[in-house]
Protein backbone atom coordinates (compact mmCIF):
# COMPACT_ATOMS: atom_id res chain seq x y z
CA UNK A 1 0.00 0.00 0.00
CA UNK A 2 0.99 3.26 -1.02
CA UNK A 3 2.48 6.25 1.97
CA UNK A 4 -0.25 8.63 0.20
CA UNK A 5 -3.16 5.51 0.23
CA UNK A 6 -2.13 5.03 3.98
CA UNK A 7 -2.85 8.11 4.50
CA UNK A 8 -5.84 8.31 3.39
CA UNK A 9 -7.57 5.68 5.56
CA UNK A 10 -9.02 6.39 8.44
CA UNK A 11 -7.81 6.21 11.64
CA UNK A 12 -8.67 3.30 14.22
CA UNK A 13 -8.47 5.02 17.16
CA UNK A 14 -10.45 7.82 15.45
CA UNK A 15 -13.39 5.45 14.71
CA UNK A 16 -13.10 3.75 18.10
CA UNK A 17 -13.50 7.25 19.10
CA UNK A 18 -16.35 8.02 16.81
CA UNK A 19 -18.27 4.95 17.54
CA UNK A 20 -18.65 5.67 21.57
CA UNK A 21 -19.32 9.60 21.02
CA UNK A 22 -23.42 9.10 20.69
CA UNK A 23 -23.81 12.61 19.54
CA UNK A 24 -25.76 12.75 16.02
CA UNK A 25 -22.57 14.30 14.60
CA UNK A 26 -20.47 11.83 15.31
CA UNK A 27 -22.82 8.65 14.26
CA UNK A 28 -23.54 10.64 10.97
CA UNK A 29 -19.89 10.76 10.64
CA UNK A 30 -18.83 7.22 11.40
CA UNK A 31 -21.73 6.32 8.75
CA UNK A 32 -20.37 8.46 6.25
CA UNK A 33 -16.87 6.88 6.71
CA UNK A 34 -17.06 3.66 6.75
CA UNK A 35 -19.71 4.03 4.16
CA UNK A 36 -17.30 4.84 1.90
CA UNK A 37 -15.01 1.97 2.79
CA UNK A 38 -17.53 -0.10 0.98
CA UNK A 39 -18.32 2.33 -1.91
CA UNK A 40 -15.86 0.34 -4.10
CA UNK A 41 -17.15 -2.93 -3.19
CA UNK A 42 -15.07 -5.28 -0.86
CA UNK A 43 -14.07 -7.71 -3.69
CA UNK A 44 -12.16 -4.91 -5.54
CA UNK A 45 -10.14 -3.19 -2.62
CA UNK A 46 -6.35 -4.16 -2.30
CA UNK A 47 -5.57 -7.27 0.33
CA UNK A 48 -3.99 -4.63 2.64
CA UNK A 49 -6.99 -1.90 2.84
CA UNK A 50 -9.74 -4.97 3.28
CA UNK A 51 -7.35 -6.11 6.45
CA UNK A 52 -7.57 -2.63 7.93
CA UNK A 53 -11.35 -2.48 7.17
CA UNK A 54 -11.79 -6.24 8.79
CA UNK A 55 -9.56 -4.61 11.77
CA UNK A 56 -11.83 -1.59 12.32
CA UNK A 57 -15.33 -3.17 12.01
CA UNK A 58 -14.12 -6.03 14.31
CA UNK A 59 -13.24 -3.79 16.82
CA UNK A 60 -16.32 -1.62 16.25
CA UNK A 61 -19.07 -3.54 15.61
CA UNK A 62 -19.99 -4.08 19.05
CA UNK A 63 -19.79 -0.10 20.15
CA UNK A 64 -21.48 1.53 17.25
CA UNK A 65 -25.12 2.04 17.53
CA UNK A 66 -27.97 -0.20 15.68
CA UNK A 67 -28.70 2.05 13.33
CA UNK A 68 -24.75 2.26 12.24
CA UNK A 69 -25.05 -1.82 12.21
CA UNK A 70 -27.93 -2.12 10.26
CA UNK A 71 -26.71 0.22 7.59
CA UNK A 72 -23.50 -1.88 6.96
CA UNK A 73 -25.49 -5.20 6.84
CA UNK A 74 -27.24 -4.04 4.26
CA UNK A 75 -24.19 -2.96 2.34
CA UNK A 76 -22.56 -6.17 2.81
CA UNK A 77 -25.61 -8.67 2.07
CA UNK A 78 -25.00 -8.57 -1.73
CA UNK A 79 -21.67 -8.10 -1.45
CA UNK A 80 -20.25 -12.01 -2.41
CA UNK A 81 -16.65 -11.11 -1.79
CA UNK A 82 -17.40 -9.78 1.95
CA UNK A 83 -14.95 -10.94 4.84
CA UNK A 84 -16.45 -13.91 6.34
CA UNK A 85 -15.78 -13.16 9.89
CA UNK A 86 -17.67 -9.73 9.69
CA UNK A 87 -20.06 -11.32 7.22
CA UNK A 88 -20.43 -14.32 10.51
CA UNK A 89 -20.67 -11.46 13.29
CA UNK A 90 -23.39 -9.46 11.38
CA UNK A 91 -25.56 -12.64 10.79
CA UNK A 92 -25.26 -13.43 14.73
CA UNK A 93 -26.57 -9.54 15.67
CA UNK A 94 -29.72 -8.84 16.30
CA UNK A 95 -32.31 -9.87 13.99
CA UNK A 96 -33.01 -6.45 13.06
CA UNK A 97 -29.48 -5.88 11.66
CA UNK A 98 -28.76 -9.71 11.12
CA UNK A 99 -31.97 -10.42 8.27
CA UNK A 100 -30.32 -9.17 4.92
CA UNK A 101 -27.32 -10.98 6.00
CA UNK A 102 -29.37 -14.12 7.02
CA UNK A 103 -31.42 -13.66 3.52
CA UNK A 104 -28.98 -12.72 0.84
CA UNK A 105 -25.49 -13.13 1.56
CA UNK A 106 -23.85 -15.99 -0.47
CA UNK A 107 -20.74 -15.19 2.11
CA UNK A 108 -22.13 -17.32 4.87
CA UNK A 109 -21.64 -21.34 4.02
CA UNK A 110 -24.29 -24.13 5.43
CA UNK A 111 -21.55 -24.95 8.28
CA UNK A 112 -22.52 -21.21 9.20
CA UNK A 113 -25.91 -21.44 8.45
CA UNK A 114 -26.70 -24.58 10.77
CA UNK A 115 -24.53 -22.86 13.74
CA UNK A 116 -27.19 -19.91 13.49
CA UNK A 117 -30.06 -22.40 13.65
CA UNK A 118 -28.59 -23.91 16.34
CA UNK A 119 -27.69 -20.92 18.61
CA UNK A 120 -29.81 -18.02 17.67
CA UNK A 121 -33.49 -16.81 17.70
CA UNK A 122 -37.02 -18.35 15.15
CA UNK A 123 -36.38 -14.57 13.85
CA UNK A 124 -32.92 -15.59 12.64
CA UNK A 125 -34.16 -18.90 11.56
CA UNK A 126 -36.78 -17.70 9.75
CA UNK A 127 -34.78 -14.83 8.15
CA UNK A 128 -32.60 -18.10 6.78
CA UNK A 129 -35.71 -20.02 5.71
CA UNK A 130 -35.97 -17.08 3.29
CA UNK A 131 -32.76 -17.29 1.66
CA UNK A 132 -32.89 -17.73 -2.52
CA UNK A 133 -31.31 -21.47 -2.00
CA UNK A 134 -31.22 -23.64 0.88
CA UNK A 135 -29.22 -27.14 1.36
CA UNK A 136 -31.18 -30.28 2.23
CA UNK A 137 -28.62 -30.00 5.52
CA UNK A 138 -29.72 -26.65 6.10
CA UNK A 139 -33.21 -27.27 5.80
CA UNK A 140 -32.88 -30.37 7.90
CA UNK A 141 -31.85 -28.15 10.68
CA UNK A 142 -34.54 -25.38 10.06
CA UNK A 143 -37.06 -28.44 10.11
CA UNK A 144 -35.38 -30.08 13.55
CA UNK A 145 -36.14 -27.44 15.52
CA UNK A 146 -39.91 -27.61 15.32
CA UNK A 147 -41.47 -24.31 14.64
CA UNK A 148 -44.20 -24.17 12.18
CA UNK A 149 -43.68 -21.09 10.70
CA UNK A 150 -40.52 -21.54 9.77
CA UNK A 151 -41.21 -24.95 8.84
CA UNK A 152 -43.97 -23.47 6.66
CA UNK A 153 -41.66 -21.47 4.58
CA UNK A 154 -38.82 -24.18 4.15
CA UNK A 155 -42.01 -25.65 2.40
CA UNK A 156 -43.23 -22.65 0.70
CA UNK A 157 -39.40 -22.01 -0.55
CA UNK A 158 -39.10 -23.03 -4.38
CA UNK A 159 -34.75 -22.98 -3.52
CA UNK A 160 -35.30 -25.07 -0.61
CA UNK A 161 -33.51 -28.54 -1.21
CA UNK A 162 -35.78 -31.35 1.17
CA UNK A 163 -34.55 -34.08 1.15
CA UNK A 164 -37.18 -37.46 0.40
CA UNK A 165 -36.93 -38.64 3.85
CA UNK A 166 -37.98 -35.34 5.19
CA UNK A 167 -40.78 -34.47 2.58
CA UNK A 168 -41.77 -37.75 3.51
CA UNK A 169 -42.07 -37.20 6.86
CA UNK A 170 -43.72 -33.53 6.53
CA UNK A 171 -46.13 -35.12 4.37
CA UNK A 172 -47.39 -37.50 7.39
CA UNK A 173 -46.88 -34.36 9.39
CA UNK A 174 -49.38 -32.91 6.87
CA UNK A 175 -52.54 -35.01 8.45
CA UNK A 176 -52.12 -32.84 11.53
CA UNK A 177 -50.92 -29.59 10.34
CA UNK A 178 -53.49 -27.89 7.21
CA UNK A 179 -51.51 -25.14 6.57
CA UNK A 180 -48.69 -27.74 5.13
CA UNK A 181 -50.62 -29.18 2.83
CA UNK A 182 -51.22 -27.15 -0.08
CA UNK A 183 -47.67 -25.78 -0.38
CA UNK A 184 -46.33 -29.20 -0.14
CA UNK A 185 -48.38 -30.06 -3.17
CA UNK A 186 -47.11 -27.46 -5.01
CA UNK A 187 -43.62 -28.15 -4.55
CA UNK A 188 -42.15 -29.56 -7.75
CA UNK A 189 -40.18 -31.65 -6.12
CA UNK A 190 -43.22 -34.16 -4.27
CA UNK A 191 -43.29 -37.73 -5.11
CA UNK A 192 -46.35 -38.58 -7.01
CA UNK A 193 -46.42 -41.31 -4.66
CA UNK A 194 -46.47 -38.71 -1.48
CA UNK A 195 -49.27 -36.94 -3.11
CA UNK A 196 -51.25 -39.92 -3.55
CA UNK A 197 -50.44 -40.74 0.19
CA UNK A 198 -51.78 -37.12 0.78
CA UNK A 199 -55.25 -37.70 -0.88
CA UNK A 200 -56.75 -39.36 1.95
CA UNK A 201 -56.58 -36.95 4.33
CA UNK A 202 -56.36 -33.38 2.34
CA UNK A 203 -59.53 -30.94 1.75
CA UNK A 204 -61.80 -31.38 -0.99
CA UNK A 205 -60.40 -28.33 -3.51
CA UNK A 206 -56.45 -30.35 -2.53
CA UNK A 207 -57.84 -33.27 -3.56
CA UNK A 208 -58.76 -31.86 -7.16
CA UNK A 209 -55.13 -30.03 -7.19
CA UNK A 210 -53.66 -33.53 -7.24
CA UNK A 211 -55.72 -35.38 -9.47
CA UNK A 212 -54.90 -31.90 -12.08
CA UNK A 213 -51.55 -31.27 -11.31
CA UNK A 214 -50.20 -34.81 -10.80
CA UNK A 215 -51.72 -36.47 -13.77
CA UNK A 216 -53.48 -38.85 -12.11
CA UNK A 217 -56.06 -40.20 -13.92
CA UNK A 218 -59.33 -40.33 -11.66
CA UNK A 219 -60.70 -44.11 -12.51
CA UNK A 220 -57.02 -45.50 -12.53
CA UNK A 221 -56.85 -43.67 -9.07
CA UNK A 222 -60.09 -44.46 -7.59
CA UNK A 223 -59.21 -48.76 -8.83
CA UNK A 224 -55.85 -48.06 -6.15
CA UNK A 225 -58.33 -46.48 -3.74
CA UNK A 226 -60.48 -49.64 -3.97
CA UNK A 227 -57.04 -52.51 -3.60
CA UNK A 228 -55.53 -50.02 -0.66
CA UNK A 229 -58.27 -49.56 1.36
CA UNK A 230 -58.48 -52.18 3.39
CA UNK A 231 -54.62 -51.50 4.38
CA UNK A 232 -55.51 -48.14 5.17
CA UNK A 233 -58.59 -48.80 7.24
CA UNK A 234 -56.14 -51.43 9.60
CA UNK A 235 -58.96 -53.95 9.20
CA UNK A 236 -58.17 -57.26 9.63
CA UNK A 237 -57.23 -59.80 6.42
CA UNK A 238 -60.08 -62.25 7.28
CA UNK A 239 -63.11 -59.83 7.31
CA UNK A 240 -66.39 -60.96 8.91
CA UNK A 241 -68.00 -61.02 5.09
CA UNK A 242 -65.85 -61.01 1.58
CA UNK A 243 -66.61 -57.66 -0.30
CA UNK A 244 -68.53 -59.58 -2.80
CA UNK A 245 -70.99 -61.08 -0.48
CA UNK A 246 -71.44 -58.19 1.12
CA UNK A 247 -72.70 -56.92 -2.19
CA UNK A 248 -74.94 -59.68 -2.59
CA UNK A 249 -76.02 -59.37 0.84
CA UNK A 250 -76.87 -55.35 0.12
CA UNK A 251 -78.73 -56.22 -2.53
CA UNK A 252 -81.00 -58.40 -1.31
CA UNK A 253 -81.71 -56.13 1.52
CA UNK A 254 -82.57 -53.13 -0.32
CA UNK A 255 -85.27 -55.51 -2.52
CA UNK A 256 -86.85 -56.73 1.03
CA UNK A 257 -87.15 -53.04 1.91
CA UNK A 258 -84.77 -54.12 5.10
CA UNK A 259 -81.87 -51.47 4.90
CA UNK A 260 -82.86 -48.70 7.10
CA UNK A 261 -80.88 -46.08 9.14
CA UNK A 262 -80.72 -47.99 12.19
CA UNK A 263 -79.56 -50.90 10.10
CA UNK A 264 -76.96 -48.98 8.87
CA UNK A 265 -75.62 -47.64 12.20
CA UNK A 266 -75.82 -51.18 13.77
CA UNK A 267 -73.39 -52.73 11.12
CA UNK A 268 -71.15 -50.09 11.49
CA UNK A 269 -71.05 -50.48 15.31
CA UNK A 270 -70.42 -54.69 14.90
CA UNK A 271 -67.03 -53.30 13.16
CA UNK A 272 -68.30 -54.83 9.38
CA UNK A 273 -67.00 -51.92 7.32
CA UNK A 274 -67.59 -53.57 4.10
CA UNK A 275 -71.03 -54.72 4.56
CA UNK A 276 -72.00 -50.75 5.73
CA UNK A 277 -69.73 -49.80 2.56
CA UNK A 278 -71.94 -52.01 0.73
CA UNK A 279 -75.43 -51.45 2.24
CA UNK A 280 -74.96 -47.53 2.13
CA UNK A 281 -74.15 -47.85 -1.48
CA UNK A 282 -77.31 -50.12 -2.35
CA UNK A 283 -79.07 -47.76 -0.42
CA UNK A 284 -78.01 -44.63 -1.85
CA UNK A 285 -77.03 -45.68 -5.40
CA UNK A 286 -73.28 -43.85 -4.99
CA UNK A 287 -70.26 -45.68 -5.74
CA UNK A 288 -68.26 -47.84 -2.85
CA UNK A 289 -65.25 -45.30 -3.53
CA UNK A 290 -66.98 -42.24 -2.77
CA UNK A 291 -68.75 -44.37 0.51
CA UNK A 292 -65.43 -44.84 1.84
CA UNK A 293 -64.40 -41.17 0.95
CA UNK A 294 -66.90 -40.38 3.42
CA UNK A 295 -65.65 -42.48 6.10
CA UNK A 296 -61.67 -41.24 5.62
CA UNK A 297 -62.65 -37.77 4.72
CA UNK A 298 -61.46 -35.05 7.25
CA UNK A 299 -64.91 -33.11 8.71
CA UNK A 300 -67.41 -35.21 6.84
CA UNK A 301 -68.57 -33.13 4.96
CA UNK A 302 -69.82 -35.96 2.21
CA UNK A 303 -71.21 -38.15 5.01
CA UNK A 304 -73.33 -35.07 6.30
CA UNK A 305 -74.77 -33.90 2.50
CA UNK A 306 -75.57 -37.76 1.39
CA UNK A 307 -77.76 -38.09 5.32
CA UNK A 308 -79.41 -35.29 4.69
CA UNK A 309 -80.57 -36.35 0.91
CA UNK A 310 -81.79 -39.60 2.36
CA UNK A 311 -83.48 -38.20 4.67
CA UNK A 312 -81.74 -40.10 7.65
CA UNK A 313 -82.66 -38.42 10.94
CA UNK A 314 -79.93 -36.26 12.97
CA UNK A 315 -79.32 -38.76 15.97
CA UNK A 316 -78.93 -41.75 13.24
CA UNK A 317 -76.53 -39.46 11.44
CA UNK A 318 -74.47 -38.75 14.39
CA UNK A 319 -74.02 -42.03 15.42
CA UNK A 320 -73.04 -42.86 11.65
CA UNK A 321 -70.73 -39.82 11.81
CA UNK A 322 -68.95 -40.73 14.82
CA UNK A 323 -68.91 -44.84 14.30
CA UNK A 324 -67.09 -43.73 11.22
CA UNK A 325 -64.49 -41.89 12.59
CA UNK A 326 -63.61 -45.34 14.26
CA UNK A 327 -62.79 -46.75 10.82
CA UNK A 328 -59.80 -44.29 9.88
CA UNK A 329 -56.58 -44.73 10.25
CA UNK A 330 -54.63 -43.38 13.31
CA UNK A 331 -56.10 -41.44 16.05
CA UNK A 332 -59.64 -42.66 16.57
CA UNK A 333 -60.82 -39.47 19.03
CA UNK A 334 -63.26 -36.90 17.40
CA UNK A 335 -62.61 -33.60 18.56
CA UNK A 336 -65.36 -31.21 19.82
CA UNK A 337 -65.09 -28.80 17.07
CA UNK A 338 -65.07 -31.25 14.11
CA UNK A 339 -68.36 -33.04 15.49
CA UNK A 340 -69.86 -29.07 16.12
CA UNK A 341 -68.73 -28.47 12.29
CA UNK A 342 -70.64 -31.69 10.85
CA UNK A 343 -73.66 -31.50 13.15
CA UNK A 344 -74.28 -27.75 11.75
CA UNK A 345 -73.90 -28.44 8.30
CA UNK A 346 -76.50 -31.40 8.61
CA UNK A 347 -78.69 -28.69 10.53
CA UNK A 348 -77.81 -25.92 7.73
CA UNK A 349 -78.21 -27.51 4.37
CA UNK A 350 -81.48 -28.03 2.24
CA UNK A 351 -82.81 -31.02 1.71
CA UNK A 352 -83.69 -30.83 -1.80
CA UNK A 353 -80.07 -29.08 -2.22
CA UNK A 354 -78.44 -32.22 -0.77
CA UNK A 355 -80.62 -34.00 -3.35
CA UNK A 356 -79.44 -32.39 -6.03
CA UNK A 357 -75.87 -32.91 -5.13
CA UNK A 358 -76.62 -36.63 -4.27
CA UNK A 359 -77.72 -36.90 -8.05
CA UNK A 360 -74.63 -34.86 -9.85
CA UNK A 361 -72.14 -37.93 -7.75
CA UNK A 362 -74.78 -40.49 -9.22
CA UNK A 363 -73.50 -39.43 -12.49
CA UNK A 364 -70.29 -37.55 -12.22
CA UNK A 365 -67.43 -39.30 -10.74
CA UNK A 366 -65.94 -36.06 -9.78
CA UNK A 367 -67.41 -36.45 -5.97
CA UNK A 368 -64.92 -33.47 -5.41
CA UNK A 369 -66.26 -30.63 -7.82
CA UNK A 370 -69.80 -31.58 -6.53
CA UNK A 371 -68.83 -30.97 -3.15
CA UNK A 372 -67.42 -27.53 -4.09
CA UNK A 373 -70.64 -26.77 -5.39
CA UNK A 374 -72.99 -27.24 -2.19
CA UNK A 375 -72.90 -24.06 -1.45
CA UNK A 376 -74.19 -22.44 -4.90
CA UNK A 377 -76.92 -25.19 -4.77
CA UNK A 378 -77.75 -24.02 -1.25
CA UNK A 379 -77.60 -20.53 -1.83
CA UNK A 380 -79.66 -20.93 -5.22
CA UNK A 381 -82.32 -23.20 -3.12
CA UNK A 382 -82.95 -20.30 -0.82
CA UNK A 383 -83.10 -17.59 -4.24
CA UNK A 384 -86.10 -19.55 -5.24
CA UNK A 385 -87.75 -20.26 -2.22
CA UNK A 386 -87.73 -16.53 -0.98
CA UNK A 387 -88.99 -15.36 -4.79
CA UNK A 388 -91.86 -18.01 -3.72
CA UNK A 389 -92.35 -16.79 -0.37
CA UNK A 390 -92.54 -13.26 -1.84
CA UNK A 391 -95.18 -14.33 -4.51
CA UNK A 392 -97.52 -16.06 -2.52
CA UNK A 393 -97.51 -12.94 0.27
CA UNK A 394 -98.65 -10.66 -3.00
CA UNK A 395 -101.31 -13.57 -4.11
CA UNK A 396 -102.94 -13.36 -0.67
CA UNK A 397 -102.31 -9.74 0.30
């Protein structure tokens, strides 16, 4: 370095001094100063000036205000050529100065990265969840520690490199936790096979993003349905009646006039899924695939419209609803709010709208759209029975 460059850089003990004045004047100078240390970009300054710079900050960074940090964070996040250990000590300040460190710089390597998970704040971890690219070890860590919303946007992060054993396991996570399910099927990087793992328990509208965006054909998908299910259910290999007896059985049932509501909640209650799968189509004329929809279905939703079009009464129904819930996989308990949930969509739809959407999944496989629709049927149900209302009141006023 030159005598005249030398002299030109700033003096350490003049910063130092600088830095622990707290006047306006002298933070407004410091800022200006090492501003301009910067101003040509770290990369590009001579070996010897970037030591002296490394020097000063390290002594400084720790006596100059916030404000002061925050300003040369932001200088340095897009700076690629930065000095690691100032790059390192910015990312591990507060969160306030540390995020466009923890977001942008491409100084800080996944050793780094991890060590901030590890020892710093959700702010700084979800600061890194943000960052343009992310290493299946760094998102490992990110997902380790447990905390949804950070977990949500390692999921939501196109960059974000999961590995298959963790996708795996956030996908299982994903019957517990809604708000992971629809950006985990829109991650380019989930297994067909996950997402057809995910169909069982997703909403309604998720269900119709896989079929569309997966390229699953809906017969070829609905055949698997029909060979898994009794895996998925848990229920024993030697059921108390073969499927195709139960069939028979169904049928001649419904000619004797014998399959009634309380027929349908006893069989459910011996534990003889097939035979209820059976009756309840014979009785309702739907397909066995959309039956045991309604059974694994989160909310049961389909369960509630298809009662209400058969006119099955509300105790019969809840007994169906909850004997149900015993026939899906894992955790048998029904919590308070999804019973509440069913019980008041039973109590809010129309009959003839329930009707109507019984007959669209008579003909149209796509059980999914129809249920969509419910609402518009309901809503256009009331339209015409309060333009009714409204002309018999003028008839007889």
């Amino acid at each position: 370095m030159t005598a005249k460059a030398h002299r030109n850089q700033p003096d350490v003990d003049e910063l130092l001094a600088l830095a622990r004045d707290r006047s306006t004047a002298s933070r407004n100078r410091l800022v200006e100063i090492l501003s301009g240390l910067f101003d040509k970009g770290v990369s590009t300054l001579p070996a010897g000036e970037r030591d002296l710079m490394t020097e000063i900050l390290q002594r400084l960074i720790h006596e100059v205000e916030m404000s002061v940090r925050k300003a040369l964070a932001d200088k340095l996040a897009g700076d690629s050529g930065a000095p690691g250990a100032l790059i390192k000590m910015l990312a591990n300040d507060e969160i306030y100065v540390a995020q466009p460190i923890l977001t942008q710089s491409k100084a800080l390597h996944d050793l780094d990265l991890v060590e901030i998970v590890h020892q710093r704040t959700a702010g700084h971890r979800l600061a890194i969840a943000m960052r343009e690219r992310l290493s299946p070890q760094v998102c490992d860590a990110l997902i380790e520690k447990r905390e949804r919303d950070v977990i949500l946007r390692v999921i939501e992060n196109p960059g974000a490199e999961i590995a298959a054993a963790t996708l795996d396991r956030l996908v299982e996570e994903s019957k517990d936790v809604a708000e992971y399910q629809a950006p985990l099927l829109n991650r380019q990087d989930l297994d067909p096979r996950l997402a057809r793992r995910m169909y069982w328990w997703v909403s309604a509208a998720l269900r119709k993003h896989i079929v569309d965006n997966f390229h699953l054909d809906p017969a070829d998908l609905d055949v698997k349905i029909e060979h898994t299910i009794k895996q998925i259910l848990n229920e024993p290999q030697n059921s108390p009646l073969p499927v195709e007896q139960a069939s028979a059985v169904a049928e001649k049932l419904l000619a004797n006039g014998s399959i009634t509501p309380q027929i349908l909640v006893q069989t459910l209650r011996r534990g003889e899924v097939d035979l209820f799968v059976a009756m309840f189509c014979a009785y309702s004329g739907l397909r066995p695939v959309l039956i045991r929809r309604f059974i694994l279905e989160p909310g049961g939703e389909g369960l509630a419209i298809a009662c209400k079009a058969l006119d099955v009464e509300k105790s019969d129904f809840v007994s169906l609803f909850l004997l149900s819930r015993q026939a899906r996989p894992g955790d048998k308990l029904v919590e308070s709010s999804e019973l509440a949930g069913t019980v008041s969509l039973y109590d809010r739809i129309n009959g003839d709208t329930a009707r109507k959407v019984l007959s669209r999944w008579k003909l149209d496989p796509d059980y999914l759209y129809a249920l969509k629709q419910v609402e518009t049927a309901q809503s256009d149900v009331k339209e015409t029975e309060h333009s009714a209302t409204g002309k018999r009141f003028t008839a007889t006023g």
